[in-house]
Protein backbone atom coordinates (compact mmCIF):
# COMPACT_ATOMS: atom_id res chain seq x y z
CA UNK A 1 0.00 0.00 0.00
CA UNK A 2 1.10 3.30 -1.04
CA UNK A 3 1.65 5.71 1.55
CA UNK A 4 -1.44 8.21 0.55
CA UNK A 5 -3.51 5.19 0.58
CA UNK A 6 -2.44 4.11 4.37
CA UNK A 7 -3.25 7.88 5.57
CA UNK A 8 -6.98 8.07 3.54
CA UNK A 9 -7.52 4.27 5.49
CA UNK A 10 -6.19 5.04 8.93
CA UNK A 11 -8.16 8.40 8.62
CA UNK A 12 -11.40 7.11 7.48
CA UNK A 13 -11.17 4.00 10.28
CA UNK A 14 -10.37 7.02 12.77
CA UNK A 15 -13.96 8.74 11.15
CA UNK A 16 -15.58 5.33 11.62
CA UNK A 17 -14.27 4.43 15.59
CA UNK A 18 -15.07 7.91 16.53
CA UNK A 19 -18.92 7.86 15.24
CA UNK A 20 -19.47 4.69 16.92
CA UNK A 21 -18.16 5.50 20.18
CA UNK A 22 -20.34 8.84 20.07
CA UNK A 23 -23.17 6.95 19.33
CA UNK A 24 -22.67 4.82 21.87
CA UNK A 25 -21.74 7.35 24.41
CA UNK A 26 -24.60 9.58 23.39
CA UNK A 27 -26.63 10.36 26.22
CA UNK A 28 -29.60 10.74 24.48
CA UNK A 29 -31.64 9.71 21.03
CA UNK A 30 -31.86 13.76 18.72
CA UNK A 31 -35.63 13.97 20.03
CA UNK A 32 -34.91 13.90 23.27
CA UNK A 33 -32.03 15.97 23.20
CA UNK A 34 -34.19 18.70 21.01
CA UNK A 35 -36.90 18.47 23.46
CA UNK A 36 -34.79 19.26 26.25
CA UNK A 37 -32.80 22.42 24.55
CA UNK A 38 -36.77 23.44 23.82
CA UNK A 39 -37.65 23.30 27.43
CA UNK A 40 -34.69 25.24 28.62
CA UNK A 41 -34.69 27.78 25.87
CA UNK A 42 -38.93 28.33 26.95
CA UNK A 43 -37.42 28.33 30.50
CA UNK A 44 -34.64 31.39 29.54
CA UNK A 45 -37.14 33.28 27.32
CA UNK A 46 -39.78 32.96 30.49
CA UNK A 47 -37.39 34.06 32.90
CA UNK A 48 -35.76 37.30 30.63
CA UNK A 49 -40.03 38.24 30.64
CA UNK A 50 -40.42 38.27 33.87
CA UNK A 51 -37.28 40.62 34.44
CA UNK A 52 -38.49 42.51 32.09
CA UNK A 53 -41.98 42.68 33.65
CA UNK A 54 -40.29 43.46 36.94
CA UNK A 55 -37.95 46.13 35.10
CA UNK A 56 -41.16 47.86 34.15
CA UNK A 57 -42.65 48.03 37.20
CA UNK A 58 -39.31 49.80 39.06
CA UNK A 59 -39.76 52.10 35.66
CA UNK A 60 -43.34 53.65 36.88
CA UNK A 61 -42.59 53.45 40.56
CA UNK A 62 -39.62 55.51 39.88
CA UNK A 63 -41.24 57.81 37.78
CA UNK A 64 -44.10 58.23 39.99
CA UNK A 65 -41.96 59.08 43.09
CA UNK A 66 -39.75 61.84 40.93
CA UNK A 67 -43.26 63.22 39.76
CA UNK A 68 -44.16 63.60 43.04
CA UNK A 69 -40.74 64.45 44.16
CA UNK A 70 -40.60 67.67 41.16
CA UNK A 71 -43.99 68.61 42.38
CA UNK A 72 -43.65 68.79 45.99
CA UNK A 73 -40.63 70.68 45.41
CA UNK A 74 -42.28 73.39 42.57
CA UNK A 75 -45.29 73.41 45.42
CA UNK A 76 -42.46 74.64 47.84
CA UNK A 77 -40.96 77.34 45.93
């Protein structure tokens, strides 16, 4: 065997040992796998809502107490 031909044979057995030990090292079937990157991406996208949500809510308190705060202080002067 030429040398070329010993490198494209010990690289495609390489190709070959590596796919079978991921497959049977995978943890889980592509389904299952897809299902669970779902469920956390819902669970990030639910969570960045809420913070928003809660971001909002500091927005108008804040607002409201410097609107009262300006017109207490124009009421003063």
């Amino acid at each position: 065997m030429k040398s070329v031909e010993k490198t494209v044979l010990t690289f495609a057995l390489g190709i070959a040992i590596g796919a079978g030990i991921g497959v049977l090292f995978a943890p889980d079937k592509g389904a299952c796998t897809r299902r669970k990157i779902k469920r956390e991406y819902d669970s990030y996208i639910n969570k960045i809502h809420d913070k928003i949500e809660d971001l909002k809510m500091k927005e108008k308190e804040l607002v409201e107490k410097l609107r009262k705060a300006t017109e207490s202080k124009s009421h003063e002067a």
